[in-house]
Protein backbone atom coordinates (compact mmCIF):
# COMPACT_ATOMS: atom_id res chain seq x y z
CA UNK A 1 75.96 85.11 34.29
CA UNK A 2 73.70 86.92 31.84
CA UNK A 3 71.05 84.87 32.66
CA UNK A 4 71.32 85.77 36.26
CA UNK A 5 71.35 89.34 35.63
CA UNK A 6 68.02 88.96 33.62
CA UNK A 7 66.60 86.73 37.08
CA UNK A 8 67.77 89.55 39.02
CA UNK A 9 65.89 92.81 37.27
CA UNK A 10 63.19 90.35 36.48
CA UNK A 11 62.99 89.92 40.84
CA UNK A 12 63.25 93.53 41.51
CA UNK A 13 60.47 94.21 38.88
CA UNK A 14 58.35 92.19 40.85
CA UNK A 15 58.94 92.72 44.23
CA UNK A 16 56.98 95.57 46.74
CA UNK A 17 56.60 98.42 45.52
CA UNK A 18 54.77 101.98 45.62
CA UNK A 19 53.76 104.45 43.22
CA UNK A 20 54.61 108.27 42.74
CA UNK A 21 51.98 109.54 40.15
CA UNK A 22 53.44 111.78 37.12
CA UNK A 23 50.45 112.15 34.85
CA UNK A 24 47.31 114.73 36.19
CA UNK A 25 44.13 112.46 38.24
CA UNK A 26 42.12 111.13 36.19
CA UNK A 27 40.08 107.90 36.24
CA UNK A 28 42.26 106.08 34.49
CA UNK A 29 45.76 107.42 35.20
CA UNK A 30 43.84 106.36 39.04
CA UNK A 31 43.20 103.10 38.15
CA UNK A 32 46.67 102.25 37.50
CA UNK A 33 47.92 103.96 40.34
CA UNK A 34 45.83 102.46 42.31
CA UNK A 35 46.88 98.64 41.00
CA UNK A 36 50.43 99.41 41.33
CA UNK A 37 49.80 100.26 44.93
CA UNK A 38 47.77 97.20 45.79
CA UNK A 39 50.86 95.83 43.79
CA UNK A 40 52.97 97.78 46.02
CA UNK A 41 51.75 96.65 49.07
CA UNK A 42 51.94 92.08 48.43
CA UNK A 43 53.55 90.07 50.75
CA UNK A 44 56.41 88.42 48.13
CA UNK A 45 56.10 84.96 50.65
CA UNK A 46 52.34 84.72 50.62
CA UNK A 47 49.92 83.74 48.12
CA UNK A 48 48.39 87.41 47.73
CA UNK A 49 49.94 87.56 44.33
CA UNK A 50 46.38 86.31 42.80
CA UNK A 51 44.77 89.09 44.43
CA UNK A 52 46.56 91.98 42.07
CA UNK A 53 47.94 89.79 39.79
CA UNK A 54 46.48 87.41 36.63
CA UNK A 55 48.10 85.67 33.70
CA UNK A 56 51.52 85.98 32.69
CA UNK A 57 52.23 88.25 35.45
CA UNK A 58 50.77 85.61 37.90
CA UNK A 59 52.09 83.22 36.27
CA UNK A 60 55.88 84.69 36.28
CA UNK A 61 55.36 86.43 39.76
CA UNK A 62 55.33 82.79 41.18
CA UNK A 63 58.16 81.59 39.03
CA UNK A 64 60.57 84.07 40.26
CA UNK A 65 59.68 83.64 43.36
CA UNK A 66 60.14 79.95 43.57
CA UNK A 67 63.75 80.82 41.41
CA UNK A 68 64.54 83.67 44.28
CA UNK A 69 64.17 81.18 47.05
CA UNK A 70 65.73 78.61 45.27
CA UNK A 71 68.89 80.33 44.80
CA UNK A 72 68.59 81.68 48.69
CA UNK A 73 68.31 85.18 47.82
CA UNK A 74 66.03 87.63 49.41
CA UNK A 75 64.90 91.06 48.03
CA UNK A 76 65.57 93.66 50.54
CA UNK A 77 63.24 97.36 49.87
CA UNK A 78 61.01 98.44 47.58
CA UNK A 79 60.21 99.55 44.21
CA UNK A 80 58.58 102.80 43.15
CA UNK A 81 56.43 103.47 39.91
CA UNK A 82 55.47 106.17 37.97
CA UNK A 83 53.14 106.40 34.96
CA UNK A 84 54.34 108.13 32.01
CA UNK A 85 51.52 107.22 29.80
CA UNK A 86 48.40 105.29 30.16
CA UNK A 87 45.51 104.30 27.67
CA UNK A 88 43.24 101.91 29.19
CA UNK A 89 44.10 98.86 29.56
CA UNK A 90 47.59 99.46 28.66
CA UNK A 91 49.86 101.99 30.81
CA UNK A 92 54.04 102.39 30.34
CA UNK A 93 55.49 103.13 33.66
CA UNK A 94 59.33 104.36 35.00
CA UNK A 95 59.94 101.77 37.73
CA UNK A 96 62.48 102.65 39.75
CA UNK A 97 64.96 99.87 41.77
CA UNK A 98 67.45 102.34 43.18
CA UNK A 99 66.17 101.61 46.91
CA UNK A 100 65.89 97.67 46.27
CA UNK A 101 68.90 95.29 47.20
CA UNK A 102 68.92 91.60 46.77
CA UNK A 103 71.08 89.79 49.01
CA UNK A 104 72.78 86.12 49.07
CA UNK A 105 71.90 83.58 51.48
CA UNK A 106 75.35 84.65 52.72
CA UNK A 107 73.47 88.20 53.30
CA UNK A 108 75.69 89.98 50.79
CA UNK A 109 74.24 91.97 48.10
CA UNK A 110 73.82 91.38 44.75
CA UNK A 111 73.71 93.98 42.02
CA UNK A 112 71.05 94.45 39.76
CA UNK A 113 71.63 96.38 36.05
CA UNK A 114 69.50 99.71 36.29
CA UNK A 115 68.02 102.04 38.42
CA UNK A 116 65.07 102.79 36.36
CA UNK A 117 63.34 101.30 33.73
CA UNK A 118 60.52 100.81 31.52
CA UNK A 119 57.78 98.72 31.81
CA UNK A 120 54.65 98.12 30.09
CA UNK A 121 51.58 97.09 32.49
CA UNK A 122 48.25 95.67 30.77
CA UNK A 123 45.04 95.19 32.87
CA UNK A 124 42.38 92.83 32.70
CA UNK A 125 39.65 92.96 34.80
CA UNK A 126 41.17 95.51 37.26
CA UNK A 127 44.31 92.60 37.72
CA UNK A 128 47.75 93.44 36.33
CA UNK A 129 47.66 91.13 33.21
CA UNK A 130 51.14 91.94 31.70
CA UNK A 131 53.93 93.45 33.56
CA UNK A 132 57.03 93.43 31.23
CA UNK A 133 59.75 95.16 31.48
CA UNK A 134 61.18 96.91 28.50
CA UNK A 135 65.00 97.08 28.86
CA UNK A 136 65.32 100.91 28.41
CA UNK A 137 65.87 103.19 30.92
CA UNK A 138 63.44 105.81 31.86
């Protein structure tokens, strides 16, 4: 069961999702923003994940994925971001899961843990690198 709670924030932190910016503009508060919304905007059942995303967050973006389907659940809504801090190429941001609902292949819903948490996001080469999620709320 615990494992399956950890599967299910690990889904909703990388499903859709779109980005309400915190910090003032600048370049580099922008560049984040601006992955997080190419992020934001992925079709989960299509292969656009290389297209915003590159090592281990490619890597476990296609995992879960492949685990979702497996199980015959489907993630219903979408994420929002915000960055509380950014230092390129590093950035922590609050994402928040309260509008996101993964449902059964019966088409109930399944709970997920937290309504917002942290997550640290490392770039490389304007890709999303790292996307981990920190276990603390935000």
């Amino acid at each position: 069961m615990k494992s399956l709670v950890g599967l299910l924030v690990l889904v909703a932190s990388l499903c859709s999702c779109t980005t309400a910016q915190t910090l003032p503009i600048s370049p580099e508060n922008d560049a984040f923003a601006s992955i997080l919304e190419r992020y934001g905007n992925m079709d989960p059942h299509s292969s656009s994940y290389s297209l915003t995303l590159t090592g281990s967050a490619l890597v476990a973006a296609i995992e879960t994925q492949k685990l979702l389907a497996s199980f015959g659940y489907q993630r219903l809504g979408n994420a929002k971001f915000e960055v509380i801090s950014s230092s390129r190429p590093t950035a922590m941001v609050c994402m928040d899961l309260s509008e996101v609902v993964i449902i059964n292949e019966e088409g109930f819903p399944v709970s997920t843990v937290s309504n917002r948490e942290a997550v640290f996001v490392e770039l490389d080469k304007g890709l999303i690198s790292k996307f981990e999620p920190l276990g603390e709320r935000c």
